[in-house]
PDB file of N, CA and C in Angstrom:
ATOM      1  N   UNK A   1     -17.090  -7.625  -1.176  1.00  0.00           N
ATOM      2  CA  UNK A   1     -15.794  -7.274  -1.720  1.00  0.00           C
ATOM      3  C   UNK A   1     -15.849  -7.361  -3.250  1.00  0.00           C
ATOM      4  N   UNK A   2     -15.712  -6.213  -3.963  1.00  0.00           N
ATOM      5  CA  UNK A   2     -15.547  -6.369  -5.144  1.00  0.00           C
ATOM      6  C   UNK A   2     -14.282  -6.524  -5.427  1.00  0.00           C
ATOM      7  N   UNK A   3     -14.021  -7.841  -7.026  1.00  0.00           N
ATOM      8  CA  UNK A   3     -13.284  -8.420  -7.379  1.00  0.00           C
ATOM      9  C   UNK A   3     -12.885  -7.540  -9.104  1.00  0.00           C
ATOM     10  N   UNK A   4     -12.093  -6.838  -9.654  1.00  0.00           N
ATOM     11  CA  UNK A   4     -11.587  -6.998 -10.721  1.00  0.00           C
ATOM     12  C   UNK A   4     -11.030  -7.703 -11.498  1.00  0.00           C
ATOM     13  N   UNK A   5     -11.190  -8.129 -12.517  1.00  0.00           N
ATOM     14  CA  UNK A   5     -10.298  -8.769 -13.459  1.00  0.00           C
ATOM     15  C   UNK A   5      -8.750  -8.085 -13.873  1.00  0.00           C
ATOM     16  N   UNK A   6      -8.193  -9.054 -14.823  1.00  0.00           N
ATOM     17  CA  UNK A   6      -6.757  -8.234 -14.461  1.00  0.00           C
ATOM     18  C   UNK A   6      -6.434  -7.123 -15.645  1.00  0.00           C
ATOM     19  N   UNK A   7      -7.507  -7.112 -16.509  1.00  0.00           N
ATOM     20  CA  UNK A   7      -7.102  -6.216 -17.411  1.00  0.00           C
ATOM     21  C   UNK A   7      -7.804  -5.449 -16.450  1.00  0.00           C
ATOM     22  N   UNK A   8      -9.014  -4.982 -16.133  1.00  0.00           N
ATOM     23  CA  UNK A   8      -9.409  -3.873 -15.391  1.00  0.00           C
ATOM     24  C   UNK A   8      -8.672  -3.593 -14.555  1.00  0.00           C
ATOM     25  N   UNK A   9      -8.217  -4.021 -13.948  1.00  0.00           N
ATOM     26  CA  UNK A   9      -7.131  -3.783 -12.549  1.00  0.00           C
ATOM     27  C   UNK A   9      -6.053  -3.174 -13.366  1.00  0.00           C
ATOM     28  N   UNK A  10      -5.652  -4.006 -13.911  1.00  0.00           N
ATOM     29  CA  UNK A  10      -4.362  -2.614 -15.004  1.00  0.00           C
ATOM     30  C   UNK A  10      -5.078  -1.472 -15.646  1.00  0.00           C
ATOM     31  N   UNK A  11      -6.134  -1.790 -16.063  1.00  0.00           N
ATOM     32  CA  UNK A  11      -6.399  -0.066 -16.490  1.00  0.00           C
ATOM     33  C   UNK A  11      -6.751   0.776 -15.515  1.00  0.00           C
ATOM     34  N   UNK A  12      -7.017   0.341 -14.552  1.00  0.00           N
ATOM     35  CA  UNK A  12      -6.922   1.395 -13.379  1.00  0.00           C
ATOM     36  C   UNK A  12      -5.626   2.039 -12.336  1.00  0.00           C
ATOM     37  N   UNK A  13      -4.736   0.391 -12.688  1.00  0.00           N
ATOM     38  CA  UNK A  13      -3.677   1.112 -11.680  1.00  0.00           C
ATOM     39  C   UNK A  13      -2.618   1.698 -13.392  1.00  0.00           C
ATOM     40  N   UNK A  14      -2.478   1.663 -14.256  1.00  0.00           N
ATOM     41  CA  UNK A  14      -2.061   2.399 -15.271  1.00  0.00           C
ATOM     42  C   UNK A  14      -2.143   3.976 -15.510  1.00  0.00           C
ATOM     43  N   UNK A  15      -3.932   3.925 -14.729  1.00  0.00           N
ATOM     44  CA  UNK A  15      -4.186   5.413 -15.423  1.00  0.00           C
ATOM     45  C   UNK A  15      -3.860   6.508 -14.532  1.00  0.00           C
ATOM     46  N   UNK A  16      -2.722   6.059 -13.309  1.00  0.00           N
ATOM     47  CA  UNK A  16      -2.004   7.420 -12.966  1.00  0.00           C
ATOM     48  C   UNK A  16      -0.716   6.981 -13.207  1.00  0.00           C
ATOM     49  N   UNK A  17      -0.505   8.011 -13.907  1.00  0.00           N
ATOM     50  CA  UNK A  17       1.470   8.395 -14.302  1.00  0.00           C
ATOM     51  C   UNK A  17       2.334   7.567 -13.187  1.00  0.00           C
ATOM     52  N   UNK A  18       2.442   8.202 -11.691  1.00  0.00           N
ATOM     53  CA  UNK A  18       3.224   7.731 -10.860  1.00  0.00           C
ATOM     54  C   UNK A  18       3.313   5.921 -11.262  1.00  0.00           C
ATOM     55  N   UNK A  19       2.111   5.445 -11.224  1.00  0.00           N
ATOM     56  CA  UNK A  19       2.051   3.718 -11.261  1.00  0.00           C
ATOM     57  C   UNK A  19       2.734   3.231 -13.043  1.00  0.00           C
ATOM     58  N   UNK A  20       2.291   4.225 -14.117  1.00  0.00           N
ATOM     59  CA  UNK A  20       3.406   3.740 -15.389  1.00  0.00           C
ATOM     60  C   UNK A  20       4.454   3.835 -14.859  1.00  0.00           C
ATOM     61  N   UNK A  21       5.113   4.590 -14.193  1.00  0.00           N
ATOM     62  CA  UNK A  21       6.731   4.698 -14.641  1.00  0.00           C
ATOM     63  C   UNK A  21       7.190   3.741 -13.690  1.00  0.00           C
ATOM     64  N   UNK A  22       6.507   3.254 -12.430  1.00  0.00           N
ATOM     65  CA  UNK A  22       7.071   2.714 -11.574  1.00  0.00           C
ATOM     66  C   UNK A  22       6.676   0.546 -12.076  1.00  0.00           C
ATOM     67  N   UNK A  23       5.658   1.039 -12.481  1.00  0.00           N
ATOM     68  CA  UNK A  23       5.228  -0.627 -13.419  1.00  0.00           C
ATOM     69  C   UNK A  23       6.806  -0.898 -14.595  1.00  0.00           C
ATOM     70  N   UNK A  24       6.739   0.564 -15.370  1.00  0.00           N
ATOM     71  CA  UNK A  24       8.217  -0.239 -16.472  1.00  0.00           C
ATOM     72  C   UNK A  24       9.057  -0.396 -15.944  1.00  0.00           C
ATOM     73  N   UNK A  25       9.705   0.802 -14.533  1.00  0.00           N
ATOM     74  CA  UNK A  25      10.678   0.446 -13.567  1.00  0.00           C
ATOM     75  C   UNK A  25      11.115  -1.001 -13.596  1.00  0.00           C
ATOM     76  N   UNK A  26       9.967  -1.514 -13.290  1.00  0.00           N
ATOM     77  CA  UNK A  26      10.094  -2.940 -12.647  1.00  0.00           C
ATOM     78  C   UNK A  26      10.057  -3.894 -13.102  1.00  0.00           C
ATOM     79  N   UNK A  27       9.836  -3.988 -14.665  1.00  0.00           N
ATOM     80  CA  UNK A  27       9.756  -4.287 -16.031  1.00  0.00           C
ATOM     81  C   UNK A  27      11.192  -4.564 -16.153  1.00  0.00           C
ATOM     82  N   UNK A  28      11.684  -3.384 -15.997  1.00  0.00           N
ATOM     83  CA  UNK A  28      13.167  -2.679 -16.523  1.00  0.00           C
ATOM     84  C   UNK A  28      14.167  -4.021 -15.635  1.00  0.00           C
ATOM     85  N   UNK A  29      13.437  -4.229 -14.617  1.00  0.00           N
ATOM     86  CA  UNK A  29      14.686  -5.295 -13.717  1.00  0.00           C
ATOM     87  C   UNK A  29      14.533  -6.385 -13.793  1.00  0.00           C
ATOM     88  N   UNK A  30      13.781  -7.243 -14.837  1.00  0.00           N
ATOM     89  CA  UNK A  30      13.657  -8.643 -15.071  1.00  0.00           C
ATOM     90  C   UNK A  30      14.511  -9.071 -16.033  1.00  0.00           C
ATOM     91  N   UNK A  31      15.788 -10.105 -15.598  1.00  0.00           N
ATOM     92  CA  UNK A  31      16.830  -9.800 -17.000  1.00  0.00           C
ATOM     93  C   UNK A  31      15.749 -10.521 -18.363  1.00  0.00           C
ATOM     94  N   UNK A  32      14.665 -10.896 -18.277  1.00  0.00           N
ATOM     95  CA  UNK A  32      13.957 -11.298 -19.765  1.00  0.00           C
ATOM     96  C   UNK A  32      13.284  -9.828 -19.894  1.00  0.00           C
ATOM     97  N   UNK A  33      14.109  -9.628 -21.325  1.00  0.00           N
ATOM     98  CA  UNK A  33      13.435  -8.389 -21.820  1.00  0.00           C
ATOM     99  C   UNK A  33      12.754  -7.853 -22.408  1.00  0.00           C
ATOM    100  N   UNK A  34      11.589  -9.549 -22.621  1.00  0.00           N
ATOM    101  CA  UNK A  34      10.343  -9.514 -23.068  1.00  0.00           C
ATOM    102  C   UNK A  34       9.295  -8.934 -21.779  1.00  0.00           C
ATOM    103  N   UNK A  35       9.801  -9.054 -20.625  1.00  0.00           N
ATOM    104  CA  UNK A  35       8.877  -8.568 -20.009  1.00  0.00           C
ATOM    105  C   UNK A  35       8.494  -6.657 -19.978  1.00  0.00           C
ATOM    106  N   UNK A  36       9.605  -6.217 -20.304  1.00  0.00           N
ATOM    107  CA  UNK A  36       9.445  -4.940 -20.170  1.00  0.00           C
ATOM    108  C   UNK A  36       8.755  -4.454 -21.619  1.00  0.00           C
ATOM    109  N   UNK A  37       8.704  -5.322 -22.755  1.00  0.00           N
ATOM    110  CA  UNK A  37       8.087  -5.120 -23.637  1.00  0.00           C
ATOM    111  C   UNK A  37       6.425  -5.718 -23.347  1.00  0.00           C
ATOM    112  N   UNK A  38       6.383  -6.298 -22.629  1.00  0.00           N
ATOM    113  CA  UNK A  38       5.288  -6.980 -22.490  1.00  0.00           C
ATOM    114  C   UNK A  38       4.377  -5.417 -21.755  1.00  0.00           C
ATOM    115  N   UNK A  39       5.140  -5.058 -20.802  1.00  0.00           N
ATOM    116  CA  UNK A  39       4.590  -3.985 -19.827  1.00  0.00           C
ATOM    117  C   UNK A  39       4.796  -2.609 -20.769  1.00  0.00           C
ATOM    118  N   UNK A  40       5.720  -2.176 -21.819  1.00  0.00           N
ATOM    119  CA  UNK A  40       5.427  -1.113 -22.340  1.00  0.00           C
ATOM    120  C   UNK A  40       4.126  -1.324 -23.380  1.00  0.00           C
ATOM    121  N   UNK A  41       3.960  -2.780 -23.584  1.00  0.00           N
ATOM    122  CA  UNK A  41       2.616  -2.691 -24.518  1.00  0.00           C
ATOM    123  C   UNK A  41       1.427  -2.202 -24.051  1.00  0.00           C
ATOM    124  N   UNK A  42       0.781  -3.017 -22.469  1.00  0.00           N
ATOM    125  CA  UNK A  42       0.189  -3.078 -21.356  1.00  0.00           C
ATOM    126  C   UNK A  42      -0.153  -1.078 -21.372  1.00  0.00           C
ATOM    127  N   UNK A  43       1.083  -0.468 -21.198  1.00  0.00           N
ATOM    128  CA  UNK A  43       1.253   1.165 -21.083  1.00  0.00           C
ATOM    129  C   UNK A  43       0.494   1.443 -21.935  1.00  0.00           C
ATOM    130  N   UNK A  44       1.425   0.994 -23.290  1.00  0.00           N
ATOM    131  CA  UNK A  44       0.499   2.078 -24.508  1.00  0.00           C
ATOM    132  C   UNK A  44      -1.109   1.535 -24.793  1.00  0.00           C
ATOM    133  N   UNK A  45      -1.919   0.471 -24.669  1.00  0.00           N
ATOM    134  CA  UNK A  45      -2.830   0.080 -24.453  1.00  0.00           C
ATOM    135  C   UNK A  45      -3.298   1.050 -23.478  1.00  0.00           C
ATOM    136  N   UNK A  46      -3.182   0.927 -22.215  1.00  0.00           N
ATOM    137  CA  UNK A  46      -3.932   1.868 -21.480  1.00  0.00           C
ATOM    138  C   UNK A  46      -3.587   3.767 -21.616  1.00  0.00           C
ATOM    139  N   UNK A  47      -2.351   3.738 -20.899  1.00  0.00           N
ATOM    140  CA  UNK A  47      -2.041   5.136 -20.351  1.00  0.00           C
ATOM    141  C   UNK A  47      -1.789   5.760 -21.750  1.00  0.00           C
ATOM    142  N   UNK A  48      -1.610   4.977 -22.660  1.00  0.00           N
ATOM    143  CA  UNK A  48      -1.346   5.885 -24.174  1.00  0.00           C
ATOM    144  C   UNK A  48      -2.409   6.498 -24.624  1.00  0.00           C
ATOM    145  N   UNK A  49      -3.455   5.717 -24.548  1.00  0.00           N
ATOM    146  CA  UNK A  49      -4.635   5.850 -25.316  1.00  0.00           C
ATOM    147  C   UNK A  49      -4.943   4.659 -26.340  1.00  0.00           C
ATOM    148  N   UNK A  50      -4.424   3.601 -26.181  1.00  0.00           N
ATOM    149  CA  UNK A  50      -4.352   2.978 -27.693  1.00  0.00           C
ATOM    150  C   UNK A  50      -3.350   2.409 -28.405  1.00  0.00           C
ATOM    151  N   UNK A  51      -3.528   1.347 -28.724  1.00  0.00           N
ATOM    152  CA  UNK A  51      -2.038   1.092 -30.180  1.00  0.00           C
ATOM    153  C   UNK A  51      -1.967   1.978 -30.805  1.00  0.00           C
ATOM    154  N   UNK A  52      -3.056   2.312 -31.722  1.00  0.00           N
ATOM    155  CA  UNK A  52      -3.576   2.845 -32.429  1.00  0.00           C
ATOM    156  C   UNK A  52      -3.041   4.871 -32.375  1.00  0.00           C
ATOM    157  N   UNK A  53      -3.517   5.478 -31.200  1.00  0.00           N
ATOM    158  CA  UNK A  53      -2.635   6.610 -31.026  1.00  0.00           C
ATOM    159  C   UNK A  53      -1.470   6.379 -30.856  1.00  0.00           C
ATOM    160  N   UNK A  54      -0.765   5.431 -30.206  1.00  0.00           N
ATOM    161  CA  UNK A  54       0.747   5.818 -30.047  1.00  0.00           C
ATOM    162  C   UNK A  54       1.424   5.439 -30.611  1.00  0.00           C
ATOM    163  N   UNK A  55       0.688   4.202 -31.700  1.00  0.00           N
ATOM    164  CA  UNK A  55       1.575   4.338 -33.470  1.00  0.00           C
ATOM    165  C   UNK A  55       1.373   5.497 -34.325  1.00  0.00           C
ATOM    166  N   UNK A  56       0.515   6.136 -34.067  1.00  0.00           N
ATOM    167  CA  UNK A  56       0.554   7.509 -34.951  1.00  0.00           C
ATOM    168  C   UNK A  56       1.352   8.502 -34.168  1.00  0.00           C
ATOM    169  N   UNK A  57       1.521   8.825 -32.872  1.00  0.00           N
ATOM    170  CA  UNK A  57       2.361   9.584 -32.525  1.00  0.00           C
ATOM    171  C   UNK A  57       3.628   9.390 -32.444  1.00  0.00           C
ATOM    172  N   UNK A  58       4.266   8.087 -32.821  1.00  0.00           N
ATOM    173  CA  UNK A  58       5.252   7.637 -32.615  1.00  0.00           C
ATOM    174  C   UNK A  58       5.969   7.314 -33.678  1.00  0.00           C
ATOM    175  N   UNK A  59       5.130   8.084 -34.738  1.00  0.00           N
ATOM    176  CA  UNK A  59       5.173   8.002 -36.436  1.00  0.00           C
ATOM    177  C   UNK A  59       5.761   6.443 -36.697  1.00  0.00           C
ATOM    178  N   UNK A  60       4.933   5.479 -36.518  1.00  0.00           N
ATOM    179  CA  UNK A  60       5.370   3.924 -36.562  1.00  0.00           C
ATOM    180  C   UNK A  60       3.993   3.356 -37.393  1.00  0.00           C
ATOM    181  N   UNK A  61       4.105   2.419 -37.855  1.00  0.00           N
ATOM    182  CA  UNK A  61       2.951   2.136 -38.546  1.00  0.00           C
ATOM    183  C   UNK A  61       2.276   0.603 -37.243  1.00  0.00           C
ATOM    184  N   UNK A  62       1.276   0.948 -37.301  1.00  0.00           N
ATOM    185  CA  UNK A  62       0.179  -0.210 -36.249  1.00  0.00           C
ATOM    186  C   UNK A  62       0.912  -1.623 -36.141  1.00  0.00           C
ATOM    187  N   UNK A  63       1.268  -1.876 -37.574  1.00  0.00           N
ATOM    188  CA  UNK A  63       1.955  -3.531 -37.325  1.00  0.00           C
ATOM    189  C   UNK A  63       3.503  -3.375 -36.941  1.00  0.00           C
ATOM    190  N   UNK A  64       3.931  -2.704 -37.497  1.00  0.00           N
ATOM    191  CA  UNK A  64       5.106  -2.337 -36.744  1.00  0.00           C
ATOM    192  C   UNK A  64       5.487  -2.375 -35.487  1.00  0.00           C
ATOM    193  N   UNK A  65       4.379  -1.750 -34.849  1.00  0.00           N
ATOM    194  CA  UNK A  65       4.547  -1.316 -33.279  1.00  0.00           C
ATOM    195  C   UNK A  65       4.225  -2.813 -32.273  1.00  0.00           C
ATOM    196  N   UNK A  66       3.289  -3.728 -33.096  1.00  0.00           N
ATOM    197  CA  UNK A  66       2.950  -5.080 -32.650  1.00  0.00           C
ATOM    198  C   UNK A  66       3.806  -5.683 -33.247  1.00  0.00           C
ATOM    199  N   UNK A  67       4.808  -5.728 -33.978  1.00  0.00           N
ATOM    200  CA  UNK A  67       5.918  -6.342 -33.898  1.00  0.00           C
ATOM    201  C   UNK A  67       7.031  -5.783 -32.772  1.00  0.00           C
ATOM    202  N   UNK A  68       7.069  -4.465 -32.985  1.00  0.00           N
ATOM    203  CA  UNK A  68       8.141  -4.444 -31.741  1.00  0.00           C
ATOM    204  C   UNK A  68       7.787  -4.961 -30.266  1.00  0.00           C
ATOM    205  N   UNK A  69       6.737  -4.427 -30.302  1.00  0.00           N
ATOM    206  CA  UNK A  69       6.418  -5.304 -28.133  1.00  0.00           C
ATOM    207  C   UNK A  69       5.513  -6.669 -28.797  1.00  0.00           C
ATOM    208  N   UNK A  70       6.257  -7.613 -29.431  1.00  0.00           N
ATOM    209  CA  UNK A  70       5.705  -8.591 -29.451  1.00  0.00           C
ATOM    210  C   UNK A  70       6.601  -9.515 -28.791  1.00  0.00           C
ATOM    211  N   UNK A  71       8.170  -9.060 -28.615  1.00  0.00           N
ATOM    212  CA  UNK A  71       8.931  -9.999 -27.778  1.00  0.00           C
ATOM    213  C   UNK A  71       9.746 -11.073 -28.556  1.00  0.00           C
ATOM    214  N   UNK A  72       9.402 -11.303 -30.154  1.00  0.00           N
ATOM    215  CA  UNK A  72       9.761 -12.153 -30.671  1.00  0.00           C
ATOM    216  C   UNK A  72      10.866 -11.829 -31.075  1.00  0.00           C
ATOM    217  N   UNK A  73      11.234 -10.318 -31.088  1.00  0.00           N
ATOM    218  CA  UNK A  73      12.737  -9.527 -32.011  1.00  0.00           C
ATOM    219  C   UNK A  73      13.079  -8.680 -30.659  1.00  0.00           C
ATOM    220  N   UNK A  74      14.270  -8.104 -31.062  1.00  0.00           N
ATOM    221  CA  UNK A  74      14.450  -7.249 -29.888  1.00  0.00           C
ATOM    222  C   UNK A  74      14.347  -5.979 -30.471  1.00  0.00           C
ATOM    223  N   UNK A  75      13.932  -4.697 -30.540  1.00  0.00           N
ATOM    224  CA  UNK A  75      13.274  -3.464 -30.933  1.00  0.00           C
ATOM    225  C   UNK A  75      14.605  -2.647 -30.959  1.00  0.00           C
ATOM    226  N   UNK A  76      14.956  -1.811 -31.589  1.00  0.00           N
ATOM    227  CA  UNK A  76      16.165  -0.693 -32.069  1.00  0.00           C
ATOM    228  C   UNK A  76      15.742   0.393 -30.606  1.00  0.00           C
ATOM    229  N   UNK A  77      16.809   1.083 -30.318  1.00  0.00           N
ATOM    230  CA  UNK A  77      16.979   1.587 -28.784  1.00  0.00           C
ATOM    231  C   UNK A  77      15.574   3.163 -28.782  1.00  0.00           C
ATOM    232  N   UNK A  78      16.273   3.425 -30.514  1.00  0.00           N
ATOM    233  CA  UNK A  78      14.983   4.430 -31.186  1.00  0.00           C
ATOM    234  C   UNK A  78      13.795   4.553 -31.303  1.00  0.00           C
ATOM    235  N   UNK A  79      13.295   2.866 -31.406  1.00  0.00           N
ATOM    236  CA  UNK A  79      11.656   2.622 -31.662  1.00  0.00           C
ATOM    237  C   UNK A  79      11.792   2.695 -29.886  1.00  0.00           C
ATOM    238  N   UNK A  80      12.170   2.833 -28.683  1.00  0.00           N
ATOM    239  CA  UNK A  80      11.840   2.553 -27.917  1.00  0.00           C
ATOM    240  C   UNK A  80      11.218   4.114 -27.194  1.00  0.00           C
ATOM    241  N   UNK A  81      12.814   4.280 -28.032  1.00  0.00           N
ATOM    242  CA  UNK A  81      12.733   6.054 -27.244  1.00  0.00           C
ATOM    243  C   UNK A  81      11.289   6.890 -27.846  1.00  0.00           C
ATOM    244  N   UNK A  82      10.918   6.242 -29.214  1.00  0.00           N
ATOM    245  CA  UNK A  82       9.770   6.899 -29.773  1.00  0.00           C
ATOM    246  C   UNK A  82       8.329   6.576 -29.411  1.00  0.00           C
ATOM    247  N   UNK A  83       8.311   5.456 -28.725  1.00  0.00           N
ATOM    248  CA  UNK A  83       6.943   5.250 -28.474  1.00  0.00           C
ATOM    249  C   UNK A  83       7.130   5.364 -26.993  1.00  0.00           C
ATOM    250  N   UNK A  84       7.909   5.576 -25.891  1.00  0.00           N
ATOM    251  CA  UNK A  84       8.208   6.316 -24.774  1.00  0.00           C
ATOM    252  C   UNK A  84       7.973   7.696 -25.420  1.00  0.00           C
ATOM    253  N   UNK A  85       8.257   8.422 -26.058  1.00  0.00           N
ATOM    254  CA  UNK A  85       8.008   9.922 -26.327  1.00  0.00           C
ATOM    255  C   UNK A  85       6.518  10.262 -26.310  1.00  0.00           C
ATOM    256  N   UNK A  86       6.265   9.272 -27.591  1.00  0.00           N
ATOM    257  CA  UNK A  86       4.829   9.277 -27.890  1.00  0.00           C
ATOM    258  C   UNK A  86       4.079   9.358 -26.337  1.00  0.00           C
ATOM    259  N   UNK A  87       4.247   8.968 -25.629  1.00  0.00           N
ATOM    260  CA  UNK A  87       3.297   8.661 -23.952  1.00  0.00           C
ATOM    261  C   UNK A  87       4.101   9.664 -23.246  1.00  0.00           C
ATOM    262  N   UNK A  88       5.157  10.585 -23.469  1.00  0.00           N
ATOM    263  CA  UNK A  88       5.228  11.295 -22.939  1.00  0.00           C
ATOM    264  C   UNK A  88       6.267  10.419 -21.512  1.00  0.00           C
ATOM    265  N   UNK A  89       6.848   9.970 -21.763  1.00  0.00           N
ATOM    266  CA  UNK A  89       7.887   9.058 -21.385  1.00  0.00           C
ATOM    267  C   UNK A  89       9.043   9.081 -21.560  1.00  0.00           C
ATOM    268  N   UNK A  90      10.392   8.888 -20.737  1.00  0.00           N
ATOM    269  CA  UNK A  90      11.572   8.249 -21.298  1.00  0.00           C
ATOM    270  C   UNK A  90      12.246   7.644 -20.418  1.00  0.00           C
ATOM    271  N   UNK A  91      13.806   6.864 -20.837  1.00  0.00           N
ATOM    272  CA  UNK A  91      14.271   6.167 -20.151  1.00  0.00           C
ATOM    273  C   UNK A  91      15.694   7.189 -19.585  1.00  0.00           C
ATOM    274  N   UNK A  92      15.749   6.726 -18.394  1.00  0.00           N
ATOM    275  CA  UNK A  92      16.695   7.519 -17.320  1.00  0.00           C
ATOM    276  C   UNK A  92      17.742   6.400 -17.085  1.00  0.00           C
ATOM    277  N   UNK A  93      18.830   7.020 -17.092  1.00  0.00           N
ATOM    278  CA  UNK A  93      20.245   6.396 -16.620  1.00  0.00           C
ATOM    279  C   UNK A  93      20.316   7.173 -14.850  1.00  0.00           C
ATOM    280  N   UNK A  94      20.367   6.373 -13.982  1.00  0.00           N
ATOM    281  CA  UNK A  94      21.158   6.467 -12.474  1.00  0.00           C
ATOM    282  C   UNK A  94      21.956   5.443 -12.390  1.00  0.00           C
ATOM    283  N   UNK A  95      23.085   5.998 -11.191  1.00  0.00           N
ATOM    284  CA  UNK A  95      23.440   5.080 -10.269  1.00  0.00           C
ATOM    285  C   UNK A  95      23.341   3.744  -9.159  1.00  0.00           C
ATOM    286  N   UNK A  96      23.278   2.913  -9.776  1.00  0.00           N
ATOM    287  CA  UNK A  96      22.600   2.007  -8.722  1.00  0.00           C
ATOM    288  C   UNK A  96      23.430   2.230  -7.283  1.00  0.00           C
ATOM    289  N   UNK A  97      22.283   2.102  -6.143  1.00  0.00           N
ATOM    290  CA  UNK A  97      22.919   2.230  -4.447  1.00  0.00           C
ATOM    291  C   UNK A  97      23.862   1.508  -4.172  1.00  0.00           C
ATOM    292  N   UNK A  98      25.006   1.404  -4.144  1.00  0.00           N
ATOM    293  CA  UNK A  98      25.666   0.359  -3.184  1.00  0.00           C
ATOM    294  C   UNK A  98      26.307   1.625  -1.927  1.00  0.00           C
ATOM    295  N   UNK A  99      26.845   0.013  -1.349  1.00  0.00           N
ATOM    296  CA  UNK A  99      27.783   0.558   0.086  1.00  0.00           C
ATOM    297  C   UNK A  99      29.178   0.815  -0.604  1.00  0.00           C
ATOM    298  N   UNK A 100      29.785   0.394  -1.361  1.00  0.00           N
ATOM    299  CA  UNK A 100      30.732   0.822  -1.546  1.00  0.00           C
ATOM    300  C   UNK A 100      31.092   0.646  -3.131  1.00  0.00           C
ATOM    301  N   UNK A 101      31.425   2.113  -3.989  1.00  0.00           N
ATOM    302  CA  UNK A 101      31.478   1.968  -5.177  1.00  0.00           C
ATOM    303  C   UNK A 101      33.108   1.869  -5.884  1.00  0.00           C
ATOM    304  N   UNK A 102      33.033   1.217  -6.639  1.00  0.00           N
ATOM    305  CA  UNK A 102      34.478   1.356  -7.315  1.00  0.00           C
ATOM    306  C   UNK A 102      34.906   2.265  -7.641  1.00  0.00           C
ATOM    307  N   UNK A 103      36.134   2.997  -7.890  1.00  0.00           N
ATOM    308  CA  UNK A 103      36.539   3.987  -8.623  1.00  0.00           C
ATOM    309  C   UNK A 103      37.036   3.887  -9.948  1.00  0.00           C
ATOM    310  N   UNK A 104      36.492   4.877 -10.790  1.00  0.00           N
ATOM    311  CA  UNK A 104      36.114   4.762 -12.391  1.00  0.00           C
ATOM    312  C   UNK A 104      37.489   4.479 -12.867  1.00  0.00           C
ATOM    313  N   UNK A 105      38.309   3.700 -13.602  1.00  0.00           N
ATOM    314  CA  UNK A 105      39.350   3.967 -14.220  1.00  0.00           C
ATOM    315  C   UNK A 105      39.208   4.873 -15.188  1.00  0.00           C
ATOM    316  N   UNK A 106      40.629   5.702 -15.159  1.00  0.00           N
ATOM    317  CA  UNK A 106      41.093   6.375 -15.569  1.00  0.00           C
ATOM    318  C   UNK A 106      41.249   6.150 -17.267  1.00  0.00           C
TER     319      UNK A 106
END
């Protein structure tokens, strides 16, 4: 039985699309919202290509971008949407499921 380590194991389950969006998904539902920064870093490391490319595509400068998914600040809604762009990414608003929903006031 071969054993991976856990960065290898993330760069493999990273490097198909379906497994990014469904990894930040799940990111997205931990109310600490260092974790979803933790996992969009994890992204641009692998599925980006790099810090390195997706601070240049994300017209952000390298330290910049390791300050924003560093967790220590909370990141502007913009730097988020831009380095989601950069990967060819974004964030989606739905409905969460319930059995029975309120009706919107008026």
């Amino acid at each position: 039985m071969k054993t991976l380590s856990h960065d290898a194991f993330l760069a493999e389950y990273l490097a198909k699309p379906e497994n990014v969006t469904a990894y930040l998904n799940a990111a997205l539902q931990d109310d600490d919202p260092r974790v979803f920064l933790l996992a969009l870093k994890h992204v641009a490391q692998v599925y980006g290509g790099g810090m390195m490319a997706v601070a240049k595509k994300a017209k952000l400068g390298r330290e910049s971008l390791y300050k924003t998914l560093s967790g220590k600040r909370y990141p502007k809604i913009n730097s988020i949407n831009s380095l989601l762009g950069a990967m060819g990414l974004a964030i989606e608003i739905k409905l969460k499921k319930t059995k029975q929903r309120k009706k919107a006031v008026a």
